[in-house]
C-alpha atoms as a PDB file:
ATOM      1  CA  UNK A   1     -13.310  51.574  -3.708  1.00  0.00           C
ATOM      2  CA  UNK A   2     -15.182  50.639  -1.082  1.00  0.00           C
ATOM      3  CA  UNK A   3     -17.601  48.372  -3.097  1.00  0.00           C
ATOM      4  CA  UNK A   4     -14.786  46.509  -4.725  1.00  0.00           C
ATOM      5  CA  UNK A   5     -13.069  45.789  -1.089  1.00  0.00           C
ATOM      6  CA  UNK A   6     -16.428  44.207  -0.249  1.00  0.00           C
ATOM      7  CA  UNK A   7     -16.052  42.229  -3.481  1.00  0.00           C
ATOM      8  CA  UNK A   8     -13.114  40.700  -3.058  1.00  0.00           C
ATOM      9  CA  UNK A   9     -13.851  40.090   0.968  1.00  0.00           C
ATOM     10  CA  UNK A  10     -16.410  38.094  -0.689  1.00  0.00           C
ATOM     11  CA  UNK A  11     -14.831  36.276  -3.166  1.00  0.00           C
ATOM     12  CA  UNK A  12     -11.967  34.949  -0.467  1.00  0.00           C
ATOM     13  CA  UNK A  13     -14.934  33.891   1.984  1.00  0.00           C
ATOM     14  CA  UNK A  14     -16.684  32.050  -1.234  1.00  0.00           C
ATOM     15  CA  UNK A  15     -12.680  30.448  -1.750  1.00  0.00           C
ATOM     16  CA  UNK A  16     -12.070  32.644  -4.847  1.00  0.00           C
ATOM     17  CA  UNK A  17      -8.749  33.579  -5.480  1.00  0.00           C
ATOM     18  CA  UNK A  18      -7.578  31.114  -2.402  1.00  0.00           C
ATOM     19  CA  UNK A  19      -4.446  28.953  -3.259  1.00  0.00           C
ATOM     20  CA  UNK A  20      -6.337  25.095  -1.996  1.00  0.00           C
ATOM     21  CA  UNK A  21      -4.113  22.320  -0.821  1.00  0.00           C
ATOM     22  CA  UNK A  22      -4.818  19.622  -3.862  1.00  0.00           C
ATOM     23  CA  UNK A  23      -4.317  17.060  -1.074  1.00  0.00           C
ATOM     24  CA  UNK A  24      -7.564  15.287   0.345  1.00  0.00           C
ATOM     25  CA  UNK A  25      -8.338  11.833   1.708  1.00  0.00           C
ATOM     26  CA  UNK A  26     -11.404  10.517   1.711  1.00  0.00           C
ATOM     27  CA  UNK A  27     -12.413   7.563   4.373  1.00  0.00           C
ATOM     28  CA  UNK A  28     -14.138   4.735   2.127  1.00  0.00           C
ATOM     29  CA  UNK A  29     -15.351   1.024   3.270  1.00  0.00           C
ATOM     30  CA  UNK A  30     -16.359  -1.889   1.036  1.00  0.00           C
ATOM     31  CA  UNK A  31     -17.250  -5.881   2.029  1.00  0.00           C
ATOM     32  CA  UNK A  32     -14.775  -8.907   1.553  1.00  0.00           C
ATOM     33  CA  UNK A  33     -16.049 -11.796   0.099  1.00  0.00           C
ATOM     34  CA  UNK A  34     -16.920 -13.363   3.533  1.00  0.00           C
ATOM     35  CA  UNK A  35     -18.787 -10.726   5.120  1.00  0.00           C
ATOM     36  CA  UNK A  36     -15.904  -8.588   6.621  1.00  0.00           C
ATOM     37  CA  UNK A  37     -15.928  -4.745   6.313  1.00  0.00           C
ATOM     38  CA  UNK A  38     -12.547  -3.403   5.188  1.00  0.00           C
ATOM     39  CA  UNK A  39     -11.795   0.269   6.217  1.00  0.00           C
ATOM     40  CA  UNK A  40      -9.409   2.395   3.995  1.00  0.00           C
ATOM     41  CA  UNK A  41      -8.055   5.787   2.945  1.00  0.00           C
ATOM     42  CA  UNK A  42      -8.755   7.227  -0.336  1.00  0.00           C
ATOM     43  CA  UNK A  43      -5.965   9.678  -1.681  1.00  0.00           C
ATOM     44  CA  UNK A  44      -7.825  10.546  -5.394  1.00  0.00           C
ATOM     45  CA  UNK A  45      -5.580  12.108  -8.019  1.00  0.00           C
ATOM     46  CA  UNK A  46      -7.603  13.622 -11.010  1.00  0.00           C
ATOM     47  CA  UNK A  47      -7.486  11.989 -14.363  1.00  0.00           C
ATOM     48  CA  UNK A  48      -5.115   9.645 -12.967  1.00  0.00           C
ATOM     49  CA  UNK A  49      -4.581   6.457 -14.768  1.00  0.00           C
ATOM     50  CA  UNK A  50      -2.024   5.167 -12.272  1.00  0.00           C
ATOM     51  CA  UNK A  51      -3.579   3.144  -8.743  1.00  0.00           C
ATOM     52  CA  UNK A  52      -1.325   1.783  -5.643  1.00  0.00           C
ATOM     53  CA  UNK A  53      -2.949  -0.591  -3.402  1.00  0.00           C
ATOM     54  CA  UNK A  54      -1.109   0.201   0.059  1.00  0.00           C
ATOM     55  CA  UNK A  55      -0.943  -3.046   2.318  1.00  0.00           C
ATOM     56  CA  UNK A  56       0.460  -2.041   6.121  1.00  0.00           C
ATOM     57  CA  UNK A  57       2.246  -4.175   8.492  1.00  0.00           C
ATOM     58  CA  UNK A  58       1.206  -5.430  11.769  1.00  0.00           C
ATOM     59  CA  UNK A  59       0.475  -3.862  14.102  1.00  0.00           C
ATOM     60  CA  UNK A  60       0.091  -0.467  12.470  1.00  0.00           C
ATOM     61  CA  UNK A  61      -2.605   0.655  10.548  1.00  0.00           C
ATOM     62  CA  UNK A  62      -3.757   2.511   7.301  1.00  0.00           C
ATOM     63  CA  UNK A  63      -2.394   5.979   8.645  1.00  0.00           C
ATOM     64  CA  UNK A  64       1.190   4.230   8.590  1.00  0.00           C
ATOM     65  CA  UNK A  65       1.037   4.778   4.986  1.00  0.00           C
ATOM     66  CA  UNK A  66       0.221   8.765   4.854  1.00  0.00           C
ATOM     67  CA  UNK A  67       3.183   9.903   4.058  1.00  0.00           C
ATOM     68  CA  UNK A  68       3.668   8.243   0.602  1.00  0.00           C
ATOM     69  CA  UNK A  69       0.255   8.160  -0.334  1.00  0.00           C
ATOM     70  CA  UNK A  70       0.212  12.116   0.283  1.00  0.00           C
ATOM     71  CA  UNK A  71       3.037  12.317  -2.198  1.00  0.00           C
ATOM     72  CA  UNK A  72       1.857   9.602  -4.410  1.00  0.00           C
ATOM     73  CA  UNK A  73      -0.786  11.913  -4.790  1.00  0.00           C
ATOM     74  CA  UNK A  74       1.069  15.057  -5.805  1.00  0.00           C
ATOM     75  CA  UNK A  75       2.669  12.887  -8.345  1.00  0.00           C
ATOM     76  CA  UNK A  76      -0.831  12.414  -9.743  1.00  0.00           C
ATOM     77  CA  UNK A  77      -0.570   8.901  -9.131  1.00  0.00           C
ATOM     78  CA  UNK A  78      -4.414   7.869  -6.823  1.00  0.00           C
ATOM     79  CA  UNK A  79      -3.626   5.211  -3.891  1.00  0.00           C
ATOM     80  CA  UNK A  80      -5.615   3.196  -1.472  1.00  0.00           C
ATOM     81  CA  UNK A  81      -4.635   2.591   1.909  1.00  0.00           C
ATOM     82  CA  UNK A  82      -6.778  -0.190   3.784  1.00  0.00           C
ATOM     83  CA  UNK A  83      -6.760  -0.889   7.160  1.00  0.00           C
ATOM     84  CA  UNK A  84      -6.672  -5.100   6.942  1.00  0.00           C
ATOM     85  CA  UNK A  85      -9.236  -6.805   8.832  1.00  0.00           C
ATOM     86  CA  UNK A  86      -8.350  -6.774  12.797  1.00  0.00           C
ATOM     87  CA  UNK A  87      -6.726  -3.368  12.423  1.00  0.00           C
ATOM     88  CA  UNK A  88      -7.724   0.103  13.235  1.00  0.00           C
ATOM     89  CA  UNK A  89     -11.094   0.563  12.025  1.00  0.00           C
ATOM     90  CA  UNK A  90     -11.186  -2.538  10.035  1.00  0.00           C
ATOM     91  CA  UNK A  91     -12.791  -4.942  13.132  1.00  0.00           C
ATOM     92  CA  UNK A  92     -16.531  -5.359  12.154  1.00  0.00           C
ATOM     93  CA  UNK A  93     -17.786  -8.831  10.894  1.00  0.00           C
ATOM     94  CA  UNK A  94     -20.704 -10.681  11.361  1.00  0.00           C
ATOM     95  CA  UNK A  95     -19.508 -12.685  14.024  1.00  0.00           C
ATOM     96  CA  UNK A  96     -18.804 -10.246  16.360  1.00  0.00           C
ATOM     97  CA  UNK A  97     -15.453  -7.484  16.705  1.00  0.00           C
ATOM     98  CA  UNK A  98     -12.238  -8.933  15.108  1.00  0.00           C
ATOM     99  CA  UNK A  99      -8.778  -8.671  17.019  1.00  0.00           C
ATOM    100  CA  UNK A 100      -5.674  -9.258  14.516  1.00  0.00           C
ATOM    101  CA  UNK A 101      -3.542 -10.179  18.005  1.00  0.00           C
ATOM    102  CA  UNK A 102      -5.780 -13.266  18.179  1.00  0.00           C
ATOM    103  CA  UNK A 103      -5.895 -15.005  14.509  1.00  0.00           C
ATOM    104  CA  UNK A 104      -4.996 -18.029  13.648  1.00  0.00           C
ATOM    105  CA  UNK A 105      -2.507 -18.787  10.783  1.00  0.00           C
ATOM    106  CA  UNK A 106      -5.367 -19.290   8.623  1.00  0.00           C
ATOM    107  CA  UNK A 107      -7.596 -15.818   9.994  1.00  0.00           C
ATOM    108  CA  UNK A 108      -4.351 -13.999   8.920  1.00  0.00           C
ATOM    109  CA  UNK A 109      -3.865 -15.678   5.241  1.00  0.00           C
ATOM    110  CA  UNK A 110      -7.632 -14.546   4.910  1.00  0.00           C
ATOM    111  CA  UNK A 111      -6.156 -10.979   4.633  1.00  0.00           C
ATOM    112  CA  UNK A 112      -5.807 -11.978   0.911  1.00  0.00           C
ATOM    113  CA  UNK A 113      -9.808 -11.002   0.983  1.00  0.00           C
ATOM    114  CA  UNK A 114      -9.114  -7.788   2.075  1.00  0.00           C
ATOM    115  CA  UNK A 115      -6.403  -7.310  -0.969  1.00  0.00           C
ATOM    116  CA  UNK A 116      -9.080  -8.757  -3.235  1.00  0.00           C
ATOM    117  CA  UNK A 117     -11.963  -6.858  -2.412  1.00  0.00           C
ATOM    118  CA  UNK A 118      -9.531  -3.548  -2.462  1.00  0.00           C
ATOM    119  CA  UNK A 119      -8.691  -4.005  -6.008  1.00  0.00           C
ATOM    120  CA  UNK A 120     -12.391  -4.665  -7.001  1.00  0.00           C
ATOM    121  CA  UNK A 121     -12.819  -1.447  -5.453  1.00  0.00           C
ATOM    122  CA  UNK A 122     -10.275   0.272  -7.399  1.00  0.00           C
ATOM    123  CA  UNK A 123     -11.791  -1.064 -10.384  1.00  0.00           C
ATOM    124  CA  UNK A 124     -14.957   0.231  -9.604  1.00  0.00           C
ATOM    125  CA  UNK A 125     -13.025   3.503  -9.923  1.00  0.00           C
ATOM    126  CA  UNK A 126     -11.622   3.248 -13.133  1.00  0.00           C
ATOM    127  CA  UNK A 127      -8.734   0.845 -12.457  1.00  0.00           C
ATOM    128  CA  UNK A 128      -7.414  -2.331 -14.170  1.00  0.00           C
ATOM    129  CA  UNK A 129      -5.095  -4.819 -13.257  1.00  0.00           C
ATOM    130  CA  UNK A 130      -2.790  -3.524 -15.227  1.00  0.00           C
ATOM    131  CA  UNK A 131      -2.690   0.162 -13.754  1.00  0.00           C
ATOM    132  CA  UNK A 132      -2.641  -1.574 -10.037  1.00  0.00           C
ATOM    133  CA  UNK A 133       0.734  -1.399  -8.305  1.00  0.00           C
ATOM    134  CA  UNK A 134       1.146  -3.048  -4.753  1.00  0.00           C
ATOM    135  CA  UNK A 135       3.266  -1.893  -1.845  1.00  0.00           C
ATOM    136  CA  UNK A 136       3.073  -3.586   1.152  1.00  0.00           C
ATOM    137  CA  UNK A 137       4.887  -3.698   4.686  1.00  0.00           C
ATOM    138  CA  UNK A 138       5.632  -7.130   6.561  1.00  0.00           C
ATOM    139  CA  UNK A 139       3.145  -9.395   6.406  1.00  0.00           C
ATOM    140  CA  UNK A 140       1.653  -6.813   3.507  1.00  0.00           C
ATOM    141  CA  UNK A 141       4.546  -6.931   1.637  1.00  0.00           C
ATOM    142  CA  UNK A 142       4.334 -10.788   1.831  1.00  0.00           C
ATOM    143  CA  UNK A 143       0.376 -10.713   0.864  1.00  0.00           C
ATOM    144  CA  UNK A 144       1.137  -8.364  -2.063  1.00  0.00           C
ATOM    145  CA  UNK A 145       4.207 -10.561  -3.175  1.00  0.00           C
ATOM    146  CA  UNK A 146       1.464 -13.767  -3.284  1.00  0.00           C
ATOM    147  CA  UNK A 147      -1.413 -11.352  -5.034  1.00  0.00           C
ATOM    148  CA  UNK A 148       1.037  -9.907  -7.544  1.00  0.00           C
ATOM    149  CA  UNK A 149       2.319 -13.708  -8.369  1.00  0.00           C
ATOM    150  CA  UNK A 150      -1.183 -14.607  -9.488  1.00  0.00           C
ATOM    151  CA  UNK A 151      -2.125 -11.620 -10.980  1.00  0.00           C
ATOM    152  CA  UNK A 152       0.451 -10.961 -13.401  1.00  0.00           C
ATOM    153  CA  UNK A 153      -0.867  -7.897 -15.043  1.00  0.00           C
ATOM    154  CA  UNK A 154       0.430  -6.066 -11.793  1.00  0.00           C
ATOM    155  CA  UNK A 155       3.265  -4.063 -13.079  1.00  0.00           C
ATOM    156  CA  UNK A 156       4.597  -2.969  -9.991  1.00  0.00           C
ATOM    157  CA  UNK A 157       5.413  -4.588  -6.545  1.00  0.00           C
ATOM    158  CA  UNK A 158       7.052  -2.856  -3.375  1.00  0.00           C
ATOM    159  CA  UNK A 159       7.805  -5.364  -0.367  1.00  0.00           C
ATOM    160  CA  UNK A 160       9.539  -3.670   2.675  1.00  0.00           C
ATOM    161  CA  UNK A 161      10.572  -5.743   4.951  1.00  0.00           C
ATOM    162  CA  UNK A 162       9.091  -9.010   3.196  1.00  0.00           C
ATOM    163  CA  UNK A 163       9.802 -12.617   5.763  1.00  0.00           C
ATOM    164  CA  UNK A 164       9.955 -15.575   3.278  1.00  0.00           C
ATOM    165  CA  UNK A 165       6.838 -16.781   5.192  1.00  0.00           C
ATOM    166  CA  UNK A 166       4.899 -14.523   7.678  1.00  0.00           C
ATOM    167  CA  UNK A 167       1.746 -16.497   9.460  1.00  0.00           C
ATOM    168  CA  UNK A 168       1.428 -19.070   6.221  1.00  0.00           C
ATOM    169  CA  UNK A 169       1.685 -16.405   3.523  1.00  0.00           C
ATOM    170  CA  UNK A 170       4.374 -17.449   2.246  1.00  0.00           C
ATOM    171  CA  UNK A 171       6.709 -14.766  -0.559  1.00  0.00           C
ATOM    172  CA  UNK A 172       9.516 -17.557  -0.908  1.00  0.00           C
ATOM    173  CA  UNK A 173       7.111 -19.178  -3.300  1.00  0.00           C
ATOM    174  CA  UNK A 174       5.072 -16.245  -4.941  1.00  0.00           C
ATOM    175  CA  UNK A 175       8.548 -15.452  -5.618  1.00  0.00           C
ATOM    176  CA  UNK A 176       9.706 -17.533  -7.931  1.00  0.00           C
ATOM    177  CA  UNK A 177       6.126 -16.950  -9.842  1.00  0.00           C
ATOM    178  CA  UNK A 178       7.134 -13.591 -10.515  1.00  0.00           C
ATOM    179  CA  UNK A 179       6.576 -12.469 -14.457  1.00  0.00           C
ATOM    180  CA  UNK A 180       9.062 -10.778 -16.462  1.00  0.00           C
ATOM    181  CA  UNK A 181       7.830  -7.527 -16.911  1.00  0.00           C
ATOM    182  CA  UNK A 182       6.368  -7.313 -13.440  1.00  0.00           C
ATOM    183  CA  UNK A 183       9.068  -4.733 -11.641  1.00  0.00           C
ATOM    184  CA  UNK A 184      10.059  -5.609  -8.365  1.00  0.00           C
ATOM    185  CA  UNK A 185      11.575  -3.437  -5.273  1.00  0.00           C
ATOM    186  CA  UNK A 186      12.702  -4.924  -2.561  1.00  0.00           C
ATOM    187  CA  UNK A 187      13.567  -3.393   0.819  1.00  0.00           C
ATOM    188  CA  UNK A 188      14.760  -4.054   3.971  1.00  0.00           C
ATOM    189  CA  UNK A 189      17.603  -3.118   7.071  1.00  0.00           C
ATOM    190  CA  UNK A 190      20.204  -5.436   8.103  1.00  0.00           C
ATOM    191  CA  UNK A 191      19.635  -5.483  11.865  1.00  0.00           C
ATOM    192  CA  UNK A 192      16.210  -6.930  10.759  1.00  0.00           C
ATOM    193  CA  UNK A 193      17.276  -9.879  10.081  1.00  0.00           C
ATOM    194  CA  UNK A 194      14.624 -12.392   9.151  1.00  0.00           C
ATOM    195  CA  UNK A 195      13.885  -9.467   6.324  1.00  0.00           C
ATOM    196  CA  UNK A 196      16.908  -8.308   5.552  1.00  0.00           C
ATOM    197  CA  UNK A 197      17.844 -12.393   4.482  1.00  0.00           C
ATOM    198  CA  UNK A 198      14.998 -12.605   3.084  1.00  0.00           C
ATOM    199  CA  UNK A 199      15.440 -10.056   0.563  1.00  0.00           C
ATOM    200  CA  UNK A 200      18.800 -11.265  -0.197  1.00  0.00           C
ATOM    201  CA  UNK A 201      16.998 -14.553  -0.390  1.00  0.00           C
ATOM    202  CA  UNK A 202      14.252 -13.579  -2.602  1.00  0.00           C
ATOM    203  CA  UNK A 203      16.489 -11.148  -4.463  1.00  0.00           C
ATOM    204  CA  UNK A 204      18.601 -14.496  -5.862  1.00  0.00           C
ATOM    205  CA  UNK A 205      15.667 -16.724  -6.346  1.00  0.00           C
ATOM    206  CA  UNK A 206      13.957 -14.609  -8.423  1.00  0.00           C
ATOM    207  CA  UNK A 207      14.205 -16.143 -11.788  1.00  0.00           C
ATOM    208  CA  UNK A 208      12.146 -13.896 -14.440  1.00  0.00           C
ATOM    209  CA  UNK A 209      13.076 -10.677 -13.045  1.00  0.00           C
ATOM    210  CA  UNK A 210      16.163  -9.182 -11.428  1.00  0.00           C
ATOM    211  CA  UNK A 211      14.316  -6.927  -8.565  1.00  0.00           C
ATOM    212  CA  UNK A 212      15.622  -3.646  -7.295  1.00  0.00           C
ATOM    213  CA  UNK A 213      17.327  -4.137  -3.889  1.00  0.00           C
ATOM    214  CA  UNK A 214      17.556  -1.750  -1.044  1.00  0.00           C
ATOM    215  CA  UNK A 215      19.546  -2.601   1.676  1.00  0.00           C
ATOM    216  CA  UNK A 216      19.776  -0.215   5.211  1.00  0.00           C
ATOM    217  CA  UNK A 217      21.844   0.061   7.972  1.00  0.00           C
ATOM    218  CA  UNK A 218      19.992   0.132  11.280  1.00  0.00           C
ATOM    219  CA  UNK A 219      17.315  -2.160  12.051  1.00  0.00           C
ATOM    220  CA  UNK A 220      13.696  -0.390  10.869  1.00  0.00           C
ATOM    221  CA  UNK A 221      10.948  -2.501   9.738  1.00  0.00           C
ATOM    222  CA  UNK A 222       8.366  -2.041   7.022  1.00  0.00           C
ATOM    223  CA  UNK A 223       7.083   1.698   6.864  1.00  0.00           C
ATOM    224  CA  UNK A 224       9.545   2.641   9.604  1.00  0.00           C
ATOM    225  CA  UNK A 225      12.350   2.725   6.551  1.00  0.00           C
ATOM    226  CA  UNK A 226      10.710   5.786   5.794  1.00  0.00           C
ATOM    227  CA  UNK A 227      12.822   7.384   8.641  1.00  0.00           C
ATOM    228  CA  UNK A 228      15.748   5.593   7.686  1.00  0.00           C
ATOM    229  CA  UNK A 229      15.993   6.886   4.073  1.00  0.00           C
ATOM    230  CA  UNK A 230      13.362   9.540   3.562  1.00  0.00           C
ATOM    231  CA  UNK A 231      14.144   9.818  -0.154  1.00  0.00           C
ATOM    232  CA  UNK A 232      13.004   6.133  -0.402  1.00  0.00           C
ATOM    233  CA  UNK A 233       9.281   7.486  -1.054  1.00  0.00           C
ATOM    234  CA  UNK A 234      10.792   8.941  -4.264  1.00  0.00           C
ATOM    235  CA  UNK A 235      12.379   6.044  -4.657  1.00  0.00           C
ATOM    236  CA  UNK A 236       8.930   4.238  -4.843  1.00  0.00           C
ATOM    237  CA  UNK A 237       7.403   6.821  -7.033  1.00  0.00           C
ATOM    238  CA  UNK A 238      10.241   6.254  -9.648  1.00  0.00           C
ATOM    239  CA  UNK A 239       9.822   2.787  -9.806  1.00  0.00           C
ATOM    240  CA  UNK A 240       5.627   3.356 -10.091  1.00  0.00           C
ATOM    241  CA  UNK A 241       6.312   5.776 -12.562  1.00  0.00           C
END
């Protein structure tokens, strides 16, 4: 008896026989196109042929997207959350540290490298265009309404609280652009208002595709709708899926 106690003690401290979380993030960094290096959380899901590109608002960061990446990945459905270049960990470049609070119009439509290079990366994973969803917040929902405009084979785009143009990057116009089969899910509260006429704005001007509409009560931005409707995370899975 005695001998097969010691067995088992060994077996649990070896993580035999343990019930693991299948939950893990792994920190990951890659280069844009002109020299800036882009920060981001990897949530991998196992023989998953499904990718989400997560694009955060300003001024929050990669971790704003945790939740629904988390259960993204118990869906089985692998996601990459970036912190955009300014942001959280995102700030080194060749020129020196980068500050998001000081860009230009044009330093903040350069985010579109960041959303490039992130999708190369998922590609070097395994990922086509055509397995790529986007959900963005603010300004990100804005940059993955323009990405998902010219890249077509995107099948899915989230925008919560989208502007019709935030800093130059302008979803008015990627908008219209949108291709028939792409599916669409639009978000936003109604004491936000730029947003929330925005969707309504978007939501009518969208020609190829009639987009799923979400409209709150309250005044929550981007990622903070997560604590106005906290089944709107399954919301987003359903429409990946």
């Amino acid at each position: 008896m005695g001998k097969a106690v010691l067995f088992i003690s060994i077996l649990l401290l070896l993580g035999f026989g343990c019930a693991k979380s299948p939950l893990t993030m792994e920190k990951i960094s890659f280069q844009t196109s002109d020299g800036i290096t882009i920060v981001g959380n990897w949530y991998a899901a196992p023989e998953s042929k499904r990718f989400v590109l997560l694009l955060h608002m300003m001024p929050a960061s990669k971790e704003s997207w945790h939740p629904l990446a988390e259960a993204l990945q118990t869906a089985g459905v692998a996601s990459l959350a970036i912190d955009f270049r300014g942001h959280g960990e995102s700030i080194a470049s060749q020129g020196g540290a980068l500050d998001y609070k000081k860009f230009s119009d044009t330093e903040q439509q350069a985010k579109m490298r960041d959303v490039e290079a992130a999708v190369a990366w998922l590609k070097e994973k395994g990922a086509r265009e055509e397995t790529i969803a986007l959900v963005g917040a603010s300004i990100g929902a804005n940059l993955a309404m323009v990405y998902g405009s010219e890249h077509t084979k995107i099948p899915a785009i989230v925008a919560l609280s989208p502007g019709l143009e935030y800093r130059g990057v302008n979803a008015e116009r990627a908008g219209v652009h949108i291709a028939p089969f792409q599916k669409v899910l639009l978000a936003a509260a109604e004491g936000d208002t730029y947003s929330f006429d925005t969707v309504n704005t978007l939501a009518g001007r969208m020609v190829a595709v009639e987009p799923e509409v979400l409209r709150y009560r309250g005044s929550a931005h981007g990622t903070d709708l997560f604590k106005t409707d906290p089944a709107l995370i399954q919301k987003i899975i359903s429409l990946l899926q």
